[in-house]
PDB file of N, CA and C in Angstrom:
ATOM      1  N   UNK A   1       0.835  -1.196   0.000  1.00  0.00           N
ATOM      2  CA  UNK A   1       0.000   0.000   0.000  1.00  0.00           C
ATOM      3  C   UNK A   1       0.871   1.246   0.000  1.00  0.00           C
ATOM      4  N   UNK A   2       0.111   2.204  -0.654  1.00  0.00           N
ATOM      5  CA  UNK A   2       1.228   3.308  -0.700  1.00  0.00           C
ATOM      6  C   UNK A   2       1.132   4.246   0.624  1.00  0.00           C
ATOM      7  N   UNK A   3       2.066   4.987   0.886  1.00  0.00           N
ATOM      8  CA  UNK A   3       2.226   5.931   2.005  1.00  0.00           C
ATOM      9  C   UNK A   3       0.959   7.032   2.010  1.00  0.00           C
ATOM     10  N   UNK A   4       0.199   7.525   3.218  1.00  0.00           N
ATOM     11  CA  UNK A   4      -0.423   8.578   3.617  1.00  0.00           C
ATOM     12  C   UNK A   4       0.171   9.907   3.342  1.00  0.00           C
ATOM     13  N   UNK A   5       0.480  10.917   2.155  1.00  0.00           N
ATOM     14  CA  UNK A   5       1.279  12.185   2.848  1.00  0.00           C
ATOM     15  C   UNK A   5      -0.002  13.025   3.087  1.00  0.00           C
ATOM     16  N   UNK A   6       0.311  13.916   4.337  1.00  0.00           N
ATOM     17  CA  UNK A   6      -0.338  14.540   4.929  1.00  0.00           C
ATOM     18  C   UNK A   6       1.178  16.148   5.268  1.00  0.00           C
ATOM     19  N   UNK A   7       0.363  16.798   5.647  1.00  0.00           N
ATOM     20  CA  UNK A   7       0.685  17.947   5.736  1.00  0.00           C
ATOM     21  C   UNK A   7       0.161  18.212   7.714  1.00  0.00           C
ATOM     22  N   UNK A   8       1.035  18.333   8.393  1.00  0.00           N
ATOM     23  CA  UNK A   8       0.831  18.781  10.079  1.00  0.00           C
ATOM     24  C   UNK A   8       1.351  20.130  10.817  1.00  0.00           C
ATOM     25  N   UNK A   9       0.444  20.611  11.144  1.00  0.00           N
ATOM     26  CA  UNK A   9       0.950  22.015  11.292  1.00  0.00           C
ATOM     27  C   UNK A   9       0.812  22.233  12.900  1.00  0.00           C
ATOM     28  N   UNK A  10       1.785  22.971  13.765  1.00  0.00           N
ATOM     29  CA  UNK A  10       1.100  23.624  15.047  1.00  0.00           C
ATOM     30  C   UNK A  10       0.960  25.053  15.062  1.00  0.00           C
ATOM     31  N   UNK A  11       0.489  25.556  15.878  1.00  0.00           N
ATOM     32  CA  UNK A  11       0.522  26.906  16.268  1.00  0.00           C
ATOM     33  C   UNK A  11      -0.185  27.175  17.712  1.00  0.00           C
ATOM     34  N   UNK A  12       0.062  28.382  17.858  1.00  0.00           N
ATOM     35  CA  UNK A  12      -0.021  28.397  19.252  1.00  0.00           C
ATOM     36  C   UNK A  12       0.726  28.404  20.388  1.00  0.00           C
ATOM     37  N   UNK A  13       1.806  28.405  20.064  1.00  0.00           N
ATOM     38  CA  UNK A  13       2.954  27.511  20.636  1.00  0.00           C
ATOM     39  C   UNK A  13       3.245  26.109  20.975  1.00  0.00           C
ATOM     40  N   UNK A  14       2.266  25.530  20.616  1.00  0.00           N
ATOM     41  CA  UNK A  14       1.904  23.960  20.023  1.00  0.00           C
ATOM     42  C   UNK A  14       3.773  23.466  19.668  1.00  0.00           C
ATOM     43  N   UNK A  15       3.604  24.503  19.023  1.00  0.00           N
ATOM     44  CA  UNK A  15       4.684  24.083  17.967  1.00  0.00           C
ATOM     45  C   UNK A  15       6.488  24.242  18.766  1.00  0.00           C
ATOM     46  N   UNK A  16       6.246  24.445  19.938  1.00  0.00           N
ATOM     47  CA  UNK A  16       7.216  24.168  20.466  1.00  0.00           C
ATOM     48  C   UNK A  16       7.435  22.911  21.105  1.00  0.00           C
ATOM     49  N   UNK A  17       7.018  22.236  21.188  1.00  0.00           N
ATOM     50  CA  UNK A  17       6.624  21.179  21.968  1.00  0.00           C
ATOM     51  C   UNK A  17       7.149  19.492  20.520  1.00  0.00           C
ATOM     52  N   UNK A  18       7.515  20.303  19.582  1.00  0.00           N
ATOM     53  CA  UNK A  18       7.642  19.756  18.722  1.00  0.00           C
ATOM     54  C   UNK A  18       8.913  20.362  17.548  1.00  0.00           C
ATOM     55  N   UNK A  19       9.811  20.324  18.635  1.00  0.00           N
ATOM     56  CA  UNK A  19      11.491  21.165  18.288  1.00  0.00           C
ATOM     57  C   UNK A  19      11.022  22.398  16.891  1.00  0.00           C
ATOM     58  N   UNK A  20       9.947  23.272  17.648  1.00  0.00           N
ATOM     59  CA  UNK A  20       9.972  24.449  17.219  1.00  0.00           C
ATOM     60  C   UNK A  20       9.449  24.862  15.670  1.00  0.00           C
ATOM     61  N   UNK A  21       9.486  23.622  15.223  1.00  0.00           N
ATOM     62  CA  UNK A  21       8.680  23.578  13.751  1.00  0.00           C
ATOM     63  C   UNK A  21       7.287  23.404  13.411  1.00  0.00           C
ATOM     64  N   UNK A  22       6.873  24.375  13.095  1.00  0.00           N
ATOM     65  CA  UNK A  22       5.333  25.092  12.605  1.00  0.00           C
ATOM     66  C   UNK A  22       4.614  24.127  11.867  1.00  0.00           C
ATOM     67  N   UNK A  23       5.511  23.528  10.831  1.00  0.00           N
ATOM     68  CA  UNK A  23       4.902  22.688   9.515  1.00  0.00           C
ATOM     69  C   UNK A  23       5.669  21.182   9.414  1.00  0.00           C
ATOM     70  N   UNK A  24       5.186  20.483   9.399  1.00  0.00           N
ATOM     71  CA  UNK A  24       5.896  19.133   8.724  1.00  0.00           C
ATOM     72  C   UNK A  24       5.334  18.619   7.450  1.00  0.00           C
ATOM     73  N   UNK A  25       5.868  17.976   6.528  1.00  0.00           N
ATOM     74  CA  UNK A  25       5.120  17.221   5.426  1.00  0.00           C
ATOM     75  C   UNK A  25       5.861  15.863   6.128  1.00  0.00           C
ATOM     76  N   UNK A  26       4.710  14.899   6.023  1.00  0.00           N
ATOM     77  CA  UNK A  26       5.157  13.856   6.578  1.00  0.00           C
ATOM     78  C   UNK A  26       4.403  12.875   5.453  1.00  0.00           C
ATOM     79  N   UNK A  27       4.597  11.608   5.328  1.00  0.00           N
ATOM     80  CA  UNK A  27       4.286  10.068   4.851  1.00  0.00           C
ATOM     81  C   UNK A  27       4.254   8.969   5.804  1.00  0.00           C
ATOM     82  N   UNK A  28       3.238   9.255   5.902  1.00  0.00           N
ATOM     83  CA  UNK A  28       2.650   8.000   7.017  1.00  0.00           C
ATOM     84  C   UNK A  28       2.760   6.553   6.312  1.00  0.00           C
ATOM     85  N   UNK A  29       3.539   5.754   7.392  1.00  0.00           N
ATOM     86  CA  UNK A  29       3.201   4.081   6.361  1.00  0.00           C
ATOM     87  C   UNK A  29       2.236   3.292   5.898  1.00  0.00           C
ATOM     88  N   UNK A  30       2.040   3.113   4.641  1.00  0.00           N
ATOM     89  CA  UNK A  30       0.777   2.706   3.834  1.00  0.00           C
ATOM     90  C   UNK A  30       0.518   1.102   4.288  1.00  0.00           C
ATOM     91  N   UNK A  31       1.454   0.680   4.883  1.00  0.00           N
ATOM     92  CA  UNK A  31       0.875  -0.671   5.799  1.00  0.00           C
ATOM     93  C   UNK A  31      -0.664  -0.572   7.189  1.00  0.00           C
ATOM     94  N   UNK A  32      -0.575   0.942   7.125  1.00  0.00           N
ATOM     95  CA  UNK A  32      -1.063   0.994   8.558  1.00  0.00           C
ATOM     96  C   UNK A  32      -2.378   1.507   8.043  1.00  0.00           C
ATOM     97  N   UNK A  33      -3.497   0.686   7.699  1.00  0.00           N
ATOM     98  CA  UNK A  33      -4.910   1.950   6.985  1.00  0.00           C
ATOM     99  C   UNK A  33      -5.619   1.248   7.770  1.00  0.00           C
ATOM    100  N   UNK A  34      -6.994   1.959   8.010  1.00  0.00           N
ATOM    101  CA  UNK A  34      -7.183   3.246   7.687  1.00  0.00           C
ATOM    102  C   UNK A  34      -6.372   4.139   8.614  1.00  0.00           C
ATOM    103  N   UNK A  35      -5.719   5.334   8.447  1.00  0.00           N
ATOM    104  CA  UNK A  35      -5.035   6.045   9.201  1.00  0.00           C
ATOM    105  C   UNK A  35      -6.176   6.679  10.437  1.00  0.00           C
ATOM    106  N   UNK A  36      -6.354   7.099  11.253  1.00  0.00           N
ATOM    107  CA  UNK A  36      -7.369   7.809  11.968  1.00  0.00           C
ATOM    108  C   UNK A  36      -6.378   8.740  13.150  1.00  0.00           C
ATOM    109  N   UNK A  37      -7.132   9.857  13.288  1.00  0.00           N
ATOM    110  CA  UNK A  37      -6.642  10.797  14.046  1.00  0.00           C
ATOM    111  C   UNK A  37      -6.111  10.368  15.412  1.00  0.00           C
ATOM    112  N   UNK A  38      -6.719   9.119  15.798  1.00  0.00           N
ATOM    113  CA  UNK A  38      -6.359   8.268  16.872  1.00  0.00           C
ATOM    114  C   UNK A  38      -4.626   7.806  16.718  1.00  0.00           C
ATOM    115  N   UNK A  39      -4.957   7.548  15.590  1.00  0.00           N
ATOM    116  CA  UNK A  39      -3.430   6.548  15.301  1.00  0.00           C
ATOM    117  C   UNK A  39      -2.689   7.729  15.012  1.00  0.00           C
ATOM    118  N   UNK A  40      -2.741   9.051  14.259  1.00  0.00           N
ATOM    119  CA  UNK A  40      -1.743   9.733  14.115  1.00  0.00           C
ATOM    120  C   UNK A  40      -1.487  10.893  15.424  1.00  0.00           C
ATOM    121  N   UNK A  41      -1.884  10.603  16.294  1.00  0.00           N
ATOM    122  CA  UNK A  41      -1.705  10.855  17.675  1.00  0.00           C
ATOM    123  C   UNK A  41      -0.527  10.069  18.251  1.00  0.00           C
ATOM    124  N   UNK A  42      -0.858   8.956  18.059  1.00  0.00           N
ATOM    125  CA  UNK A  42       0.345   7.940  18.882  1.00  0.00           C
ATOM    126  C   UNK A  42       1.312   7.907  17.940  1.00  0.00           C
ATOM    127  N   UNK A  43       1.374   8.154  16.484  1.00  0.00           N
ATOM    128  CA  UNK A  43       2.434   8.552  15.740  1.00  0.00           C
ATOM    129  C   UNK A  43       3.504   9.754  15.853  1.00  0.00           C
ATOM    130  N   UNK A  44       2.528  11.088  16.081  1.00  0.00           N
ATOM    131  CA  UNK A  44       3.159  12.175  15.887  1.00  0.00           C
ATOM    132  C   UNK A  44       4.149  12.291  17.870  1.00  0.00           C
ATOM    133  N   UNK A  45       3.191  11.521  18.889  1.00  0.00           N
ATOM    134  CA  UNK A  45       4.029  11.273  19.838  1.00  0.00           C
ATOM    135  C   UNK A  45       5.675  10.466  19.764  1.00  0.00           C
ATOM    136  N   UNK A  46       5.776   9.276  18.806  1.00  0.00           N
ATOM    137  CA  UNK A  46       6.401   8.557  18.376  1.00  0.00           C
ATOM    138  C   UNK A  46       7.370   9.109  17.968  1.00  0.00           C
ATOM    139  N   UNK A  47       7.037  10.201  16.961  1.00  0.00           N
ATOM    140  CA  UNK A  47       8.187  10.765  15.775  1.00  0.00           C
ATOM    141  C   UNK A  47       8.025  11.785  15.731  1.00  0.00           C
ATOM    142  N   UNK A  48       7.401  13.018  16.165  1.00  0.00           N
ATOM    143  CA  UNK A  48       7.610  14.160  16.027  1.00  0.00           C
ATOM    144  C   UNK A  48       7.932  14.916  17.839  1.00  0.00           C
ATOM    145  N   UNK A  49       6.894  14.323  18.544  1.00  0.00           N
ATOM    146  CA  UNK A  49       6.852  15.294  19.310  1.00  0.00           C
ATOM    147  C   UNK A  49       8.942  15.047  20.354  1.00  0.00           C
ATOM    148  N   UNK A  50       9.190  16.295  20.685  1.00  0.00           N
ATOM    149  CA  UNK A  50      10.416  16.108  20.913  1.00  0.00           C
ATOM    150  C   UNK A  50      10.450  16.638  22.613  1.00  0.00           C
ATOM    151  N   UNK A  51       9.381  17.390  22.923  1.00  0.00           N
ATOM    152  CA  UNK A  51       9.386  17.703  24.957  1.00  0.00           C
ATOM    153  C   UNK A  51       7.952  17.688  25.410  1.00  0.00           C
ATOM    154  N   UNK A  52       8.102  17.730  26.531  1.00  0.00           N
ATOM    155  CA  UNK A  52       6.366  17.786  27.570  1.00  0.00           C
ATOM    156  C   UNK A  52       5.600  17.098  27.128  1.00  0.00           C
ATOM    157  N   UNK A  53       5.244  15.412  26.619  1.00  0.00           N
ATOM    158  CA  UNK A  53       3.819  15.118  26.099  1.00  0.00           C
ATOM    159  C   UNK A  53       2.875  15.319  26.744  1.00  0.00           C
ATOM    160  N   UNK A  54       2.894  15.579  27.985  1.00  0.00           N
ATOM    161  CA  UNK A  54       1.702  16.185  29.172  1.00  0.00           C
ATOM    162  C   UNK A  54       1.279  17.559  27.844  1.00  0.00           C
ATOM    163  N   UNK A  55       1.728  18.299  27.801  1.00  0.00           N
ATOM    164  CA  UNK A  55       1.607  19.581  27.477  1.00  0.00           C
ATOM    165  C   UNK A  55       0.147  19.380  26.309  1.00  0.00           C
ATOM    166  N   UNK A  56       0.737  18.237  25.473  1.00  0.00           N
ATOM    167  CA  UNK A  56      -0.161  17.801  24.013  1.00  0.00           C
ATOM    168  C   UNK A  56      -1.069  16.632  24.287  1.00  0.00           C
ATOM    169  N   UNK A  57      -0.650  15.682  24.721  1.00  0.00           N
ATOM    170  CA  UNK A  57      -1.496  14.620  25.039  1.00  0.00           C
ATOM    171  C   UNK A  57      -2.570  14.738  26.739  1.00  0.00           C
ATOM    172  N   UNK A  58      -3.418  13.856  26.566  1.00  0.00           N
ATOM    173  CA  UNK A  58      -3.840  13.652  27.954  1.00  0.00           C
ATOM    174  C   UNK A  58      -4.893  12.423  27.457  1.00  0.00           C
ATOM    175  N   UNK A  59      -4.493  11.224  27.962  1.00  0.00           N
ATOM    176  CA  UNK A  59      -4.690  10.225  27.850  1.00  0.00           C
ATOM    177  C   UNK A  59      -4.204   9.652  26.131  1.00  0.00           C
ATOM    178  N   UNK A  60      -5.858   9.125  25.440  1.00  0.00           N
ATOM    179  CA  UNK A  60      -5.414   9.063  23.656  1.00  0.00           C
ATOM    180  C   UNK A  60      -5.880  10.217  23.059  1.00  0.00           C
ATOM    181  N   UNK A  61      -5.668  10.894  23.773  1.00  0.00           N
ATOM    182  CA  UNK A  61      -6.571  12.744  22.875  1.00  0.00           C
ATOM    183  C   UNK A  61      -5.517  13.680  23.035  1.00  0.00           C
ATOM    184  N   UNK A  62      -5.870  14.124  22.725  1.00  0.00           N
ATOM    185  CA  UNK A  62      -5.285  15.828  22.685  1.00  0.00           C
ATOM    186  C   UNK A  62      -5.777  16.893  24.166  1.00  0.00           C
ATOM    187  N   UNK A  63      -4.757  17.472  24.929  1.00  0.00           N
ATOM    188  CA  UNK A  63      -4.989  18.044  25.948  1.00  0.00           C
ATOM    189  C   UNK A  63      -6.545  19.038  25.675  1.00  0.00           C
ATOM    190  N   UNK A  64      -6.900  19.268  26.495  1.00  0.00           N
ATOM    191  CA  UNK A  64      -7.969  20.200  26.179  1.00  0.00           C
ATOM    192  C   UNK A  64      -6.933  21.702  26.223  1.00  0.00           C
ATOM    193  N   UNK A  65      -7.585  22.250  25.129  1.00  0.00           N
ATOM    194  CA  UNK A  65      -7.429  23.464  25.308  1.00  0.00           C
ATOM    195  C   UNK A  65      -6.230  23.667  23.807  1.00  0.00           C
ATOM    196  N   UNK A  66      -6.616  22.602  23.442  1.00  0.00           N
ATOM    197  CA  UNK A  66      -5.656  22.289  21.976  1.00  0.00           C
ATOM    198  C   UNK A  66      -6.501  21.720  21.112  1.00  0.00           C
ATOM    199  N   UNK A  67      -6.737  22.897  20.086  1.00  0.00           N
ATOM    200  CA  UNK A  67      -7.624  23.010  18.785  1.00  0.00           C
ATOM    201  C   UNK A  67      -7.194  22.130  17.811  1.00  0.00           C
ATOM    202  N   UNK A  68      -8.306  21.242  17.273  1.00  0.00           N
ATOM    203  CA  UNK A  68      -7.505  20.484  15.730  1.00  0.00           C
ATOM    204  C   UNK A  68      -8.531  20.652  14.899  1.00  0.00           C
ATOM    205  N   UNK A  69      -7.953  20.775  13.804  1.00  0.00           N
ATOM    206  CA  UNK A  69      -8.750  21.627  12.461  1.00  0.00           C
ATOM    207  C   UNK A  69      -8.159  20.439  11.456  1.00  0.00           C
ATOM    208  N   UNK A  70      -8.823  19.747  10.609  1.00  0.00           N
ATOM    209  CA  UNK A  70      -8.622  18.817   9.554  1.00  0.00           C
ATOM    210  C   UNK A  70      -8.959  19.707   8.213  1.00  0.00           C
ATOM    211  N   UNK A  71      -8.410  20.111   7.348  1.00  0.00           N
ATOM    212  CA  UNK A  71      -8.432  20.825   6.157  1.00  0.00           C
ATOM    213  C   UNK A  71      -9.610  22.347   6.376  1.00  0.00           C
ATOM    214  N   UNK A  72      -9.489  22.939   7.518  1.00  0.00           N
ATOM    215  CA  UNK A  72      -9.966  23.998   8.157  1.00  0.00           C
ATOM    216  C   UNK A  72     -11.356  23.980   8.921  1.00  0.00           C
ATOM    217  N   UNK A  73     -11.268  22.216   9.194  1.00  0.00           N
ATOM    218  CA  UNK A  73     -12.737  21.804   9.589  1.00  0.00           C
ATOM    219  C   UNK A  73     -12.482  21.267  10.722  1.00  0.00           C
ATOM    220  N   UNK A  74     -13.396  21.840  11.914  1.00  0.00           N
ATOM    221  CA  UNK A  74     -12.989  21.719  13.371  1.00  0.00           C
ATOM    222  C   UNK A  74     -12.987  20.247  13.404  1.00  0.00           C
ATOM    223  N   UNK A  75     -12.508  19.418  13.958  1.00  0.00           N
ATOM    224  CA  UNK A  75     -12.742  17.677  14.157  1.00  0.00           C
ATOM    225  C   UNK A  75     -13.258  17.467  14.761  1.00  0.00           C
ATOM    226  N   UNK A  76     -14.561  18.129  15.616  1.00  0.00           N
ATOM    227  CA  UNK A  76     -15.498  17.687  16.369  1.00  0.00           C
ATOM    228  C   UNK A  76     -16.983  17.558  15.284  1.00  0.00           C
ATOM    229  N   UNK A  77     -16.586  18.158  14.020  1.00  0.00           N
ATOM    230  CA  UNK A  77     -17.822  17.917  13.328  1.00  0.00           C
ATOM    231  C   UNK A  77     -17.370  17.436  12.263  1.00  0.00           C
ATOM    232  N   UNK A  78     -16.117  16.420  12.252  1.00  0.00           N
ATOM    233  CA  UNK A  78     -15.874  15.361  11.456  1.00  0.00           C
ATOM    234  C   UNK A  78     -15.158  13.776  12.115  1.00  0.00           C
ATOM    235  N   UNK A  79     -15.902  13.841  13.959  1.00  0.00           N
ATOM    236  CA  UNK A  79     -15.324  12.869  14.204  1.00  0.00           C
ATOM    237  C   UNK A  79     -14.333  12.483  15.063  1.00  0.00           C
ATOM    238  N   UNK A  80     -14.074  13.404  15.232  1.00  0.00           N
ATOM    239  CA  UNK A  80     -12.499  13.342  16.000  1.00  0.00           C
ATOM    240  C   UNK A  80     -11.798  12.176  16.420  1.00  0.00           C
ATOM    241  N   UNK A  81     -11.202  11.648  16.885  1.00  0.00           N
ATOM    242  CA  UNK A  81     -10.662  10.552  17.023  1.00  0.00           C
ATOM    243  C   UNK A  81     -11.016   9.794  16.198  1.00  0.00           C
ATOM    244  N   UNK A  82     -11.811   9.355  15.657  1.00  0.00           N
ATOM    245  CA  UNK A  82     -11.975   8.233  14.481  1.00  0.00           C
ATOM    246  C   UNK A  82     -12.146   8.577  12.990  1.00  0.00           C
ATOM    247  N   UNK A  83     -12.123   9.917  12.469  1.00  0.00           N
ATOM    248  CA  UNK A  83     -11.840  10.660  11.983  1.00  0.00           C
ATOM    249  C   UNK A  83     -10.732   9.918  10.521  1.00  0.00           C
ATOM    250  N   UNK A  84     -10.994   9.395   9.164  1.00  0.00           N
ATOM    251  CA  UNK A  84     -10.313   8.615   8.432  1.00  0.00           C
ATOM    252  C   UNK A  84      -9.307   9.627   7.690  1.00  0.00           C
ATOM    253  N   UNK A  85      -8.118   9.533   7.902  1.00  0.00           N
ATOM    254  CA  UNK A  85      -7.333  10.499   6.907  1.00  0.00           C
ATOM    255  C   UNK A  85      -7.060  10.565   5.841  1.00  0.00           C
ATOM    256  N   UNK A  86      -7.177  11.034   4.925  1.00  0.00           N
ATOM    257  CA  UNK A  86      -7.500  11.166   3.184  1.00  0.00           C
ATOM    258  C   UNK A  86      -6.245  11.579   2.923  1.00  0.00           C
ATOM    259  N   UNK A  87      -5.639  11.268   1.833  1.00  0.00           N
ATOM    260  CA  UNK A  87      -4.050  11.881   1.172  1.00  0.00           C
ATOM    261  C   UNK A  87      -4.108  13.270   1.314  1.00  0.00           C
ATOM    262  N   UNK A  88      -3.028  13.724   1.081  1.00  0.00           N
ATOM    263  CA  UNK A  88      -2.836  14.980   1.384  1.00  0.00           C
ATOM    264  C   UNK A  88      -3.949  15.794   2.188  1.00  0.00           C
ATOM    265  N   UNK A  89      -4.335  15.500   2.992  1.00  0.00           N
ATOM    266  CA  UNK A  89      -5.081  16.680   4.413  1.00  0.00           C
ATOM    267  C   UNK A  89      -4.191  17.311   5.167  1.00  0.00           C
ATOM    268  N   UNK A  90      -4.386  18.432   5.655  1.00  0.00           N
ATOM    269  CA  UNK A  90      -3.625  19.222   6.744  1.00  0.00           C
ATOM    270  C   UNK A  90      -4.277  18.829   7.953  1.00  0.00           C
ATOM    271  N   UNK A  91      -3.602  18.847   8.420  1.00  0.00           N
ATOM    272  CA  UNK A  91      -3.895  18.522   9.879  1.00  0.00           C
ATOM    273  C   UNK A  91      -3.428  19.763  11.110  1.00  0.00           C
ATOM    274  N   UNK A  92      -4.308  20.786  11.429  1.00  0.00           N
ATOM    275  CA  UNK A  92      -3.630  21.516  11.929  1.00  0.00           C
ATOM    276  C   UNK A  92      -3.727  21.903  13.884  1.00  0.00           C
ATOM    277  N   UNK A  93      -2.913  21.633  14.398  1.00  0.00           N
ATOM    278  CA  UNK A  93      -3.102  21.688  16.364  1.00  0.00           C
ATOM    279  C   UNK A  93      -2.530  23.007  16.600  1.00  0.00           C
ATOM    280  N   UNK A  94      -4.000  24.370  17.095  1.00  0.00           N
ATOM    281  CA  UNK A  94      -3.487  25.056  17.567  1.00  0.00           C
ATOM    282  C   UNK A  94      -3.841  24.707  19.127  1.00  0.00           C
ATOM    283  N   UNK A  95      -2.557  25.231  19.998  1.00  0.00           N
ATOM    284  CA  UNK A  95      -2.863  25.848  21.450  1.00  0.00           C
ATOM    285  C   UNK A  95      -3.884  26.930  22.046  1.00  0.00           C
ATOM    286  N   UNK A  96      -4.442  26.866  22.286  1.00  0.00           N
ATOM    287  CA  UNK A  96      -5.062  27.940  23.069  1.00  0.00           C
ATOM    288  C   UNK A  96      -4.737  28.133  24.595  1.00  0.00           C
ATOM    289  N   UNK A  97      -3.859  27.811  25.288  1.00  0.00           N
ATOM    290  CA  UNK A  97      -3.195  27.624  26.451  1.00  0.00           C
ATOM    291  C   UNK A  97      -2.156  28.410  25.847  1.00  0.00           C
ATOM    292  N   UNK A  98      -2.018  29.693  27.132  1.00  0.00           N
ATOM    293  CA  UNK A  98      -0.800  30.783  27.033  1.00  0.00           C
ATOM    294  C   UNK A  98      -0.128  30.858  28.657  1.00  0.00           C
ATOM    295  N   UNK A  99       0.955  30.576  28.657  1.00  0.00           N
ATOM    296  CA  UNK A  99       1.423  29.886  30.175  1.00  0.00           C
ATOM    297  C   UNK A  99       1.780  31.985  30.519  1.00  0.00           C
ATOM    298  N   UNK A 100       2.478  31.629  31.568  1.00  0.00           N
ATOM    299  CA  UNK A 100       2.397  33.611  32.185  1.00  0.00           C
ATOM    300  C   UNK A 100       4.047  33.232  32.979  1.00  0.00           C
TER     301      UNK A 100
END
């Protein structure tokens, strides 16, 4: 099977939490389908994220207070966690948590 590429973005300061880079283009392995927002959670922990997974994770989700937008479409009204990933989608996690 061929590879997933997807496009992953943070902001927010999301994106520190993930050695400071805003954007990734990534290729997910085409052994692993259907891809779901579930699985590229425990992926992007795997291989991208680089400090604090407290900060991003909390349990198999995403901390509250950390926005995800699938091709500019909130993922609560496409599913979220089970959510099937289509070739090239953006995937984008902003923060809304601003520490003082």
């Amino acid at each position: 099977m061929e590879d997933l590429p997807l496009t992953i973005e943070f902001g927010g300061g999301a994106e520190l939490l993930f050695n400071k880079v805003k954007k990734h283009s990534v290729n997910l392995p085409g052994n692993i389908r259907p891809w779901t927002l579930r699985k590229l959670l425990v992926w992007l922990k795997d291989n991208l994220l680089t400090e604090r997974p407290e900060l991003f994770l909390q349990g198999d989700t995403v901390r509250p207070g950390i926005l995800v937008l699938v091709n500019e479409s909130d993922w609560e009204l496409l599913g979220q966690l089970d959510y099937e990933l289509q070739d090239k989608d953006n995937v984008l996690f902003i923060s809304t948590l601003h520490g003082g």
